[in-house]
Structures are given as C-alpha cells and as structure tokens.
Protein backbone atom coordinates (compact mmCIF):
# COMPACT_ATOMS: atom_id res chain seq x y z
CA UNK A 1 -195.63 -107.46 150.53
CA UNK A 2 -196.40 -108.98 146.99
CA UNK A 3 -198.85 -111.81 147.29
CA UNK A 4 -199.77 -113.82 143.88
CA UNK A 5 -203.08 -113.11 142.14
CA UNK A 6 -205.87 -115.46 144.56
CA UNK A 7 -208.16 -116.09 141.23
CA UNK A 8 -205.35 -117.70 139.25
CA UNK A 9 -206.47 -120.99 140.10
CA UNK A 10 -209.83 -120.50 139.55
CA UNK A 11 -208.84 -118.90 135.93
CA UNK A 12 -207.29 -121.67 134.67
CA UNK A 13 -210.05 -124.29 135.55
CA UNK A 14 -212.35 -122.10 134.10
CA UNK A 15 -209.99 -121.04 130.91
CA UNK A 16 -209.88 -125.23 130.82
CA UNK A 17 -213.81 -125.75 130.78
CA UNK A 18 -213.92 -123.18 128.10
CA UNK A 19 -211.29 -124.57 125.66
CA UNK A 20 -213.30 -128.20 126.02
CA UNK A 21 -216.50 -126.57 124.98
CA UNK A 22 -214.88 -124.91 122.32
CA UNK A 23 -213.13 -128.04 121.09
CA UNK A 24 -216.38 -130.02 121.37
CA UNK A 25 -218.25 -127.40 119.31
CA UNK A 26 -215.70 -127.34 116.88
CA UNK A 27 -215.33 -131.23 116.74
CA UNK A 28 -219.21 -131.46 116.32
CA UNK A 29 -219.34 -128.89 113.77
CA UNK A 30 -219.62 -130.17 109.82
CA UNK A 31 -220.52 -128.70 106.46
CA UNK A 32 -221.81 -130.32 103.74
CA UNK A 33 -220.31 -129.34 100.34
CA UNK A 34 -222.50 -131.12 97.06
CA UNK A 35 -219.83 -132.34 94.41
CA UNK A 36 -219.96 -130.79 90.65
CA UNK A 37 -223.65 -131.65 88.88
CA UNK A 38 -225.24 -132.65 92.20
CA UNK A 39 -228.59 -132.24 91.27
CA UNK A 40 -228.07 -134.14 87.89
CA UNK A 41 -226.59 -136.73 89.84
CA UNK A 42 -229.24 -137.30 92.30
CA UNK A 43 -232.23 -136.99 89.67
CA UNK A 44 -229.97 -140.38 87.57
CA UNK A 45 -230.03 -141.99 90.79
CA UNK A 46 -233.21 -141.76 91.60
CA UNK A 47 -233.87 -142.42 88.26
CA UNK A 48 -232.52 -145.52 87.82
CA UNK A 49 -233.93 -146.36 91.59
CA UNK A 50 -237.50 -145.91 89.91
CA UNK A 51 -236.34 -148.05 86.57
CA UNK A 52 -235.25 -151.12 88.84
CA UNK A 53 -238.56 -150.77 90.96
CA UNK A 54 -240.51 -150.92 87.95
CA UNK A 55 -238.85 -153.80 86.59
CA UNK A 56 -238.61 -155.94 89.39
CA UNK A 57 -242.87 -155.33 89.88
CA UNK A 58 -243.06 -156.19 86.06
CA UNK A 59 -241.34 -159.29 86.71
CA UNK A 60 -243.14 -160.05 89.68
CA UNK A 61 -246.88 -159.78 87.48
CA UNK A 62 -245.38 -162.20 84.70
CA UNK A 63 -244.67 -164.72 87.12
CA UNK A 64 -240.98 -165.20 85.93
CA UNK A 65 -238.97 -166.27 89.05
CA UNK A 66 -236.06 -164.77 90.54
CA UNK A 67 -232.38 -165.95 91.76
CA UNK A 68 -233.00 -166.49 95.47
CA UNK A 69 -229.26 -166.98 96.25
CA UNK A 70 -227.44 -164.54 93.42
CA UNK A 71 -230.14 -161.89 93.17
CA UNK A 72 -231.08 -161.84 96.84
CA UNK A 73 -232.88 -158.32 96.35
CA UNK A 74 -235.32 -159.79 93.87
CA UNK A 75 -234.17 -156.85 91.13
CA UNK A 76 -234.73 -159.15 88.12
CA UNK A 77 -231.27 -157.49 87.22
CA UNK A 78 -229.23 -161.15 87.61
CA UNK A 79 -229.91 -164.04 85.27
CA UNK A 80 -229.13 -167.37 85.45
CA UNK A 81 -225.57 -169.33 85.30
CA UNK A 82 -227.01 -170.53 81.70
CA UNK A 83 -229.54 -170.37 79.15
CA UNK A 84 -229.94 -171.07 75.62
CA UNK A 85 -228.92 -167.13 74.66
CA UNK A 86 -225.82 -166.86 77.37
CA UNK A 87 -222.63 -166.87 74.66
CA UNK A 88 -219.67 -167.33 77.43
CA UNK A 89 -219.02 -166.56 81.12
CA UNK A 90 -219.63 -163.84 83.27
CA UNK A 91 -218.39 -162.43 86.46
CA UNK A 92 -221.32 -162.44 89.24
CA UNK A 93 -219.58 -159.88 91.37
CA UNK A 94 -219.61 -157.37 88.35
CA UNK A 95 -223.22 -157.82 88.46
CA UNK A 96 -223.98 -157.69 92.14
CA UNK A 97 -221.52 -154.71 92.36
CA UNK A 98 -223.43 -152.97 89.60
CA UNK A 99 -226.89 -152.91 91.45
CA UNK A 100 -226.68 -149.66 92.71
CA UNK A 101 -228.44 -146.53 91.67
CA UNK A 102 -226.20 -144.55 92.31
CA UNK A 103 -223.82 -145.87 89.23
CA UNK A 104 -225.70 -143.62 87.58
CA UNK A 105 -223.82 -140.77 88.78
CA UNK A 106 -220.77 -142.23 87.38
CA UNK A 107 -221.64 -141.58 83.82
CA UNK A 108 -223.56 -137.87 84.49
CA UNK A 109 -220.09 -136.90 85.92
CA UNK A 110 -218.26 -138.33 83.18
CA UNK A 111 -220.10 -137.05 80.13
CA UNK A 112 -220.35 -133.79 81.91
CA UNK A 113 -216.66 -133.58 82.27
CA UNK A 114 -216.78 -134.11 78.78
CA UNK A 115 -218.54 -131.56 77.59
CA UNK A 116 -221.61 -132.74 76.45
CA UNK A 117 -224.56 -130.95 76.45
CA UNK A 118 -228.22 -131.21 76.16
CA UNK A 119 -229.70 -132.11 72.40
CA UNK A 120 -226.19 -133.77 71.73
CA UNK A 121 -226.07 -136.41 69.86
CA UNK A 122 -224.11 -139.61 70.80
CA UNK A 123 -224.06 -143.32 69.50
CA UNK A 124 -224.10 -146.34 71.94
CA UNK A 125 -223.26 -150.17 71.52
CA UNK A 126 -224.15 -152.51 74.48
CA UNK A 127 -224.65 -156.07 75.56
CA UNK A 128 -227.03 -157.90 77.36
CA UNK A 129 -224.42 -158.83 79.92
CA UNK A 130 -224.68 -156.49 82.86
CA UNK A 131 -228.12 -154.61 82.83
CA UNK A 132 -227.63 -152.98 85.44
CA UNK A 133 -225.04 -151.11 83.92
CA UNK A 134 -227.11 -150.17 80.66
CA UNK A 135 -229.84 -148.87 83.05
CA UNK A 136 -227.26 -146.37 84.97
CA UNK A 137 -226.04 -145.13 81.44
CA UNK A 138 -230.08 -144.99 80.08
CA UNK A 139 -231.11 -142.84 83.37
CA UNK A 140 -227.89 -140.50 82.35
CA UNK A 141 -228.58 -140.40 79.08
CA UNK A 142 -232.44 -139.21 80.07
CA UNK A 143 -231.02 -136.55 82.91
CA UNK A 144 -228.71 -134.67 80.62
CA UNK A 145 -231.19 -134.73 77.89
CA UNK A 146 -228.84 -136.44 75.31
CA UNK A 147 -229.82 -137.70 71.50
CA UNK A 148 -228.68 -141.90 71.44
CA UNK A 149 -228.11 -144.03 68.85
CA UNK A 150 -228.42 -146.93 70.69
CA UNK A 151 -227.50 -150.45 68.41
CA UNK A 152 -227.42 -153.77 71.19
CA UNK A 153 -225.95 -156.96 71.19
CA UNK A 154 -229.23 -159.27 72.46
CA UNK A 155 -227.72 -162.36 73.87
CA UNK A 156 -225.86 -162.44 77.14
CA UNK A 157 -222.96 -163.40 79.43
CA UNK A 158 -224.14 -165.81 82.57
CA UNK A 159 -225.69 -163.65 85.39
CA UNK A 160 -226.74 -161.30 82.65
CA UNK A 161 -230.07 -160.58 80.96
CA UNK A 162 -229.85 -163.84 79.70
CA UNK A 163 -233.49 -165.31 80.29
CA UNK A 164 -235.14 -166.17 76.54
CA UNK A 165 -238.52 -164.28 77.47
CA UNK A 166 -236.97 -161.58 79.78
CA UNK A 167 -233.94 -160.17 77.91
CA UNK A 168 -232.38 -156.62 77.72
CA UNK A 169 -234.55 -155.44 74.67
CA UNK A 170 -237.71 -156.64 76.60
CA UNK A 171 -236.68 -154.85 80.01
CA UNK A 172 -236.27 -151.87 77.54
CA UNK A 173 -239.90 -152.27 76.14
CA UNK A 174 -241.31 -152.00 79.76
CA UNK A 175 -239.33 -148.90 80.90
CA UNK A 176 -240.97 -146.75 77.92
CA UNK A 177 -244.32 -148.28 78.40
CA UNK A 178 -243.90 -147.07 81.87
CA UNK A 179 -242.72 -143.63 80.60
CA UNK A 180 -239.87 -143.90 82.53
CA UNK A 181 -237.75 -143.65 79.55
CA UNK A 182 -238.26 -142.12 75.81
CA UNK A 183 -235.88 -144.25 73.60
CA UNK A 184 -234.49 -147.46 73.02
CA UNK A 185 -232.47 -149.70 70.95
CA UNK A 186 -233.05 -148.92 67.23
CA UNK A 187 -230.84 -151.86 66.04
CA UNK A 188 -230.14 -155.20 67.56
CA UNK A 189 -227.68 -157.85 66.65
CA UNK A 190 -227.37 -161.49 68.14
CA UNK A 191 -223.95 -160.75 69.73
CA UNK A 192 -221.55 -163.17 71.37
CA UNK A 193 -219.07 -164.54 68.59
CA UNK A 194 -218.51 -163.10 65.70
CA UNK A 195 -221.58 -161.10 66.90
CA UNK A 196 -223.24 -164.01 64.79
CA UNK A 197 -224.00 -165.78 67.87
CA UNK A 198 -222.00 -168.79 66.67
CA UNK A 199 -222.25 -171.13 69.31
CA UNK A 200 -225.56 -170.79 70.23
CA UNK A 201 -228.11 -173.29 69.61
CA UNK A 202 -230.55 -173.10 66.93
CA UNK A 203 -233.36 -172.17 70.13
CA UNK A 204 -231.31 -169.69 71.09
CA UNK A 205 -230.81 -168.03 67.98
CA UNK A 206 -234.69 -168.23 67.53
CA UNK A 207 -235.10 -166.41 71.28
CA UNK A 208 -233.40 -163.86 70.17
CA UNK A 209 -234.56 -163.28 66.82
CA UNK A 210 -238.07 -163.37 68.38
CA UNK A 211 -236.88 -160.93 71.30
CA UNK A 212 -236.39 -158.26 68.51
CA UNK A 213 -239.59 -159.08 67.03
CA UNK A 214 -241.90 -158.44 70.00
CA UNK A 215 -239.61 -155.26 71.07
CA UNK A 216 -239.88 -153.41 67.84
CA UNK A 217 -236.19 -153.55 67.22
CA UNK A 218 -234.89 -154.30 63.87
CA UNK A 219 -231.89 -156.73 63.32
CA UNK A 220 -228.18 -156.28 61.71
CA UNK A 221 -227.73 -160.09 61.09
CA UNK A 222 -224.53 -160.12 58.11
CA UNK A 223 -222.84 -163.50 57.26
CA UNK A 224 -219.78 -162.57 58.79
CA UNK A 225 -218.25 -159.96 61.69
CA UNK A 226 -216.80 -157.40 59.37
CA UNK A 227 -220.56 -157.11 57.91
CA UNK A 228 -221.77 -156.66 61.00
CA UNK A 229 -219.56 -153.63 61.72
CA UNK A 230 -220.15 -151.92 58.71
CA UNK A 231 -223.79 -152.59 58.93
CA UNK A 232 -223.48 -151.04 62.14
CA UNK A 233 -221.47 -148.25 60.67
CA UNK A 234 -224.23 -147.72 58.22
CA UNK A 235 -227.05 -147.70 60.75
CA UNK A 236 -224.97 -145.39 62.91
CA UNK A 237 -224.95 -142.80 60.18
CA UNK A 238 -228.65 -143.41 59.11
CA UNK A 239 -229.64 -142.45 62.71
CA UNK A 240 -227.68 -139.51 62.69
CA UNK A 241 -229.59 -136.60 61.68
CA UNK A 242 -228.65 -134.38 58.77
CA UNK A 243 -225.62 -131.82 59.50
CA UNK A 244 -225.04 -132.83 63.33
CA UNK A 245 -222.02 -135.49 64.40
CA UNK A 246 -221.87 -137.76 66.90
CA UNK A 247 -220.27 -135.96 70.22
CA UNK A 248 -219.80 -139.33 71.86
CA UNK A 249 -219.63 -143.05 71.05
CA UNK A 250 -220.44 -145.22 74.39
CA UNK A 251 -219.06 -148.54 74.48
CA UNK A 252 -220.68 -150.27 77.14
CA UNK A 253 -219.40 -154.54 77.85
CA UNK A 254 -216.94 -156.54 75.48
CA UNK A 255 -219.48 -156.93 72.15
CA UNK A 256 -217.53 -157.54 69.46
CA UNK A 257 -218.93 -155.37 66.92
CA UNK A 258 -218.09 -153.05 69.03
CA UNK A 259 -214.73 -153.89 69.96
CA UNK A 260 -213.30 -155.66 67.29
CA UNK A 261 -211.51 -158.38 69.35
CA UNK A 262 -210.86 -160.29 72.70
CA UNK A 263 -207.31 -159.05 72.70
CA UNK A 264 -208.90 -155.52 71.38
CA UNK A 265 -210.64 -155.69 74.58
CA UNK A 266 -208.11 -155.88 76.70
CA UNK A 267 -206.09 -153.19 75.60
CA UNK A 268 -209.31 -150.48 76.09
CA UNK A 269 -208.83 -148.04 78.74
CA UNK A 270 -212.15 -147.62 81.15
CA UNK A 271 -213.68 -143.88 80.42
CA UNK A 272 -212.18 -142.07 77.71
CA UNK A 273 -209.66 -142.99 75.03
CA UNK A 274 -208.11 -139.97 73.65
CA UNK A 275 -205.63 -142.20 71.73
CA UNK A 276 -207.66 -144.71 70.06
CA UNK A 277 -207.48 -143.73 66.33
CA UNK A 278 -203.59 -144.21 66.61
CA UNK A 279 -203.78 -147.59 67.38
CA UNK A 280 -203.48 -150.58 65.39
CA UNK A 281 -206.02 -152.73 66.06
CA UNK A 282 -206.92 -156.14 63.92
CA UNK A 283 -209.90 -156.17 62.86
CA UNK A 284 -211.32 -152.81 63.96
CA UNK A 285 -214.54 -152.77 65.58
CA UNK A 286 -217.18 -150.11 65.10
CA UNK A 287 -215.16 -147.89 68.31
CA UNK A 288 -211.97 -147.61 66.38
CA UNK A 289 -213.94 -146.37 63.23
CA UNK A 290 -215.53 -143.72 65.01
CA UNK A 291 -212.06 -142.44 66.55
CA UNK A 292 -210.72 -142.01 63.30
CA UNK A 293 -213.78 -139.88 62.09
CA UNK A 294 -212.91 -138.02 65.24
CA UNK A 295 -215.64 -138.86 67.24
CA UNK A 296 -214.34 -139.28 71.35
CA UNK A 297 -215.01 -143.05 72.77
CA UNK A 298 -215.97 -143.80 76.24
CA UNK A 299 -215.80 -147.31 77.25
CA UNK A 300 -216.82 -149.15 80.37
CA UNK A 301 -216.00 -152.68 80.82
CA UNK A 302 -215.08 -153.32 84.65
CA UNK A 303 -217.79 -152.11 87.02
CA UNK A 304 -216.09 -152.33 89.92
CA UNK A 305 -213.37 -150.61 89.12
CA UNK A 306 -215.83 -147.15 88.84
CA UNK A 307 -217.46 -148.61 91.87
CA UNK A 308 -214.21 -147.93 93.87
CA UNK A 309 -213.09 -144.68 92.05
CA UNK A 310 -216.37 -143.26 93.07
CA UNK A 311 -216.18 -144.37 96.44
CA UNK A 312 -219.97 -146.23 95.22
CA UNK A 313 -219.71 -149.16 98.09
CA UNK A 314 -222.66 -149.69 99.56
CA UNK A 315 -224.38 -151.73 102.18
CA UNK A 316 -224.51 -155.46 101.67
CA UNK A 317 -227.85 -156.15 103.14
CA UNK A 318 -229.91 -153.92 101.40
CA UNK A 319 -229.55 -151.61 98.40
CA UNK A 320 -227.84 -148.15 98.35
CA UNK A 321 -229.90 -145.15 98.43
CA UNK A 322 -230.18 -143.19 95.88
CA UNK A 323 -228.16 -139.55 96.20
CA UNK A 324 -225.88 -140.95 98.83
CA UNK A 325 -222.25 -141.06 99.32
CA UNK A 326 -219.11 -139.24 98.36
CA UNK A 327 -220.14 -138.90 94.91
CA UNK A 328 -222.66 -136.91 95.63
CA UNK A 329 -221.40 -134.70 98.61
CA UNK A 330 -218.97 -134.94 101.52
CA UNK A 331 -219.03 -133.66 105.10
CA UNK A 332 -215.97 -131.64 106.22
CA UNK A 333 -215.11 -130.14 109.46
CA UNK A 334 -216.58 -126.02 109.28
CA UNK A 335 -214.09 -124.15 109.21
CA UNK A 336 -215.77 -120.86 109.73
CA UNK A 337 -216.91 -122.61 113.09
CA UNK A 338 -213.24 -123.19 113.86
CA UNK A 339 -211.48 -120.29 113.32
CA UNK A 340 -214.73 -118.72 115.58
CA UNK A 341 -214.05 -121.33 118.06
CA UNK A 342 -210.06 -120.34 117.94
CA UNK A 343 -210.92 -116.82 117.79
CA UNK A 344 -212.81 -117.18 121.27
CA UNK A 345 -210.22 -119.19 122.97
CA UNK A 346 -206.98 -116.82 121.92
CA UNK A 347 -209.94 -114.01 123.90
CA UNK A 348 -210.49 -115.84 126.39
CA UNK A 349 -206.61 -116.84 127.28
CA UNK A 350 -205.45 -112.76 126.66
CA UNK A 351 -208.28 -111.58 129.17
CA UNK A 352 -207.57 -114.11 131.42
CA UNK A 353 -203.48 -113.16 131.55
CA UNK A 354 -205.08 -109.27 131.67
CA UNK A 355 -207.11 -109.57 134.42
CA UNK A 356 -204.86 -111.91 136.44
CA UNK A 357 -201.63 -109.16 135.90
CA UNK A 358 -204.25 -106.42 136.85
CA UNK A 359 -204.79 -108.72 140.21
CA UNK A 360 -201.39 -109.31 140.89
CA UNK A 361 -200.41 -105.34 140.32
CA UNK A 362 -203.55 -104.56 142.66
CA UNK A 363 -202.26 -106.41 145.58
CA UNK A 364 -198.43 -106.20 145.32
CA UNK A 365 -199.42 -102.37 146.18
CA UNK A 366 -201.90 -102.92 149.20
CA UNK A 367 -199.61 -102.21 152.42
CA UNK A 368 -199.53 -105.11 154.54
CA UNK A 369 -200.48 -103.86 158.36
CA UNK A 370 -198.36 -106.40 159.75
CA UNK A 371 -195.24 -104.18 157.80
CA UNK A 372 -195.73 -101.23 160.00
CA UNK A 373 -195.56 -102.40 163.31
C-alpha cells in the first residue's frame, strides 16, 4: 500500500523558516556605492565646514552680533533685513537653504563634468548677496586646484553680507589669514545699480570704498555701467596670464556687470549656457562677452533649485554634515547577497522535492503485513 511521504509536513515548515531567513538577510543586506569625484566632494565639504567654523569664531572675537531669529546657527553667514550697503531685496530662504557644506559638492561635480582640470584658469564675478554660496564655490575652486580671477560686487542684497564692517571682501581677508584659502578677490566694484551703487547713501558708498581699502582689493569704479564692464573686461585679461585662456567664467548672483540686465537675468539658465553668444542681449554684461570669445559660462542664481537637484536637504535643527547624502553616495540593496540568498532557496526547495519523492518511492514499496493475511 502507498502511504504519502511522513516528513512532508515537517519539510515545508522548515523550507518556510528558511525562505524568511533568507528574505531577512537579503532585506538587511546594503551596499554603498560613492558617486563620481567622491573624495573631491567630501574634502569641499569639509572644506567649506572648516571656512564657516572659522568665520563664525572670528565673528564671535570682534564682538559683532548675530541674527538670533534668521541665523539661528550663529554662522555669521545671514545679514540683516537692511543696512547702509544692502542695494535691493533678498530672499531669506535662498540664504538659509544655502548654509550647507555640502553645496560645495554641487560645483566640484559640475566643473568636473566640465572638464576642468587642475592649474586651469577660470574668471569669476560675484556679489555680496548670498555668502554662503561664494564660500561653496571658493572651497571648490581650492579642491580641484583651479587658477580664479575673481572681480566682486561689494555691496549686498538683505540677508546678505551686508554688515558695513563685516562684508564679503572682509570674510575673504580672514579665510586666507587663517590659511584656509590662497586667493581672493583681485578687483572689487560697489555693485547694486548700474554697479555704481546708485541708490546708496553717501555712508554706504564710503563702507564700501573703505571695505576694499582694509582688504587689499583694488576698485573698478567708471562713471557709468558700460565702463564698468569693460573695465572688468580689461582686468579680466590683465589677470590672465600670458598664452593661457580662461576655461570657465563663473557667474555667481544677479550683479550687473556681470549680467548686463534685470531682464538679462532672467533669461540665464542655472549651470551651463552653451548658447549664450547667440543671444541678443541689451546691454551685454561681462558673461555675454566672454561667450563670444568662446569662453563656457556657468551661472548660479537660485540656490535652491541645486539644493533639490542634488537631493542637498538637510536637517532643520542643526546643520548638515559634511560628506553626507545622495550626492555623495547611495545605499542600494546587494545584489550579490541576493542572487546568493535566491541561489540557496531554489537548493533548498529542489532537495526538499528530492528527498520527499525519494520518501514517498521508499514506502510505496514496503509490503504492508496487513496485505498478506
């Protein structure tokens, strides 16, 4: 008489135990995998970690206060609402969003993509407005080992380095006497409009005058903002050094020597603008005539917009740390893991229908005792 295999049951609880191991394993199991120029990235970040430490301790010895609601981790990166230097207004969550350093990754990845390379040289124009921003692009600059020109508009939106004794070209000062950084602005103009600072009052205008007087920084003050531009143009090529070309131009913020125009502006793509020296722009700022002597423009205007590309969200109750998050690396399920985990399962499931056939065979040919009476 055939009678069924009696550790079938037993089998199949087992077989089941297994199979939940396995899946927990595999569940459990991740792999880290670093994203293109990881190390780069994580030396910027820390970088520009180590520049806002410094800074906010420097601010801390001079005794100059700091934004208790606005700047609520005391980085001496926020200004005030207004000042006698702020030219116009300035988004606070552009700010906020940009006091993470890990931004800095942002720009190693992009001028990496881009092909530059160490000892190249590249021009930069920047504001006052968001020095947070300038510090990300000043640690990448630093990492890759790149040549600026660096030419800065002093004054500042709101919420920007906008405080008369504390302003971009000072914060600047401090980082190389700290040796965390080996360059600087070589030009400065008084920015906001016209890049004249028209607007401003006559204290302002003598803040920021004075502000490239302590900081070693000479001026490119013209009577109107086409002389600005071409003074700019001129400096540009004066810093340039004989038989190399500019690899990069950096626009960094909305200054108008840069730029050209409000409406110019707004017309700028964020990162790269292959296209720029076919454009009609009125007037041109110092951007468009680099395009059309060939030289590639990368702009950033809207933080937050790289912020979310790059996945850069970070806590709100403390500051990111540097080298974290999905610019850096992501975790992903281990596949090798898996297909072991699989491999083990479809082994376990054939040698459990093997030995439950073998079973069965055995005792469908025992001869029942009962059968022969």
């Amino acid at each position: 008489m055939y009678r069924p295999s009696l550790k079938s049951g037993w089998s199949l609880i087992l077989l089941f135990a297994f199979s939940i191991i396995l899946f927990v394993i595999a569940r459990s199991s991740y792999v880290t995998i670093k994203a293109d120029y990881y190390e780069q990235k994580v030396e910027a970040a820390k970088l520009m970690a180590a520049c806002m430490d410094s800074l906010k301790a420097e601010q801390q010895r001079l005794g100059i206060p700091f934004d208790p609601i606005n700047d609520p981790f005391q980085t001496g990166l926020i200004g005030s609402v207004r000042s006698t230097i702020t030219t116009d207004r300035g988004l606070l969550s552009d700010k906020q969003a940009a006091l993470n350093p890990n931004l800095a990754a942002v720009f190693v990845q992009e001028f990496s993509k881009a092909g530059l390379k160490a000892g190249d040289n590249i021009a930069v124009g920047l504001t006052g407005s968001n020095p947070a921003v300038n510090l990300a692009l000043f640690a990448a600059i630093k990492v890759l080992e790149l040549r600026p020109a660096i030419i800065t508009s002093v004054s500042s939106a709101s919420f920007g380095a906008n405080l008369e004794e504390y302003t971009w070209l000072d914060m600047e000062s401090i980082l190389q006497r700290k040796g965390l950084l080996n360059f600087g602005s070589s030009y400065a103009s008084l920015g906001g409009k016209d890049d004249l600072g028209v607007g401003l009052p006559d204290t302002g205008i003598a803040a920021l005058l004075d502000a490239m007087a302590r900081n070693g920084v000479d001026p490119l003050i013209g009577s109107t903002l086409d002389e600005n531009i071409q003074a700019r143009q001129t400096a540009y090529a004066q810093l340039l050094p004989e038989s190399k070309r500019y690899k990069l131009f950096v626009n960094i913020g909305r200054g108008l020597a840069n730029v050209g125009s409000e409406p110019n502006a707004n017309q700028l793509l964020e990162g790269m603008n292959p296209k720029l020296a076919e454009e009609q722009f009125v007037p041109e700022g110092i951007m468009m005539l680099m395009a059309r002597e060939n030289v590639p423009v990368f702009s950033v205007q809207r933080v937050q917009r790289w912020i979310r590309r790059y996945k850069l969200e970070g806590p709100t109750d403390k500051l990111p740390l540097p080298g974290q998050g999905q610019a850096f690396s992501v975790k992903k399920h281990n596949v090798t893991i898996a297909a072991i985990c699989l491999a083990l399962l479809i082994g376990a499931i054939i040698a459990v229908i093997i030995l439950d056939r073998h079973d069965r065979h055995f005792m469908a040919n025992i001869v029942d005792p009962d059968e022969e009476l």
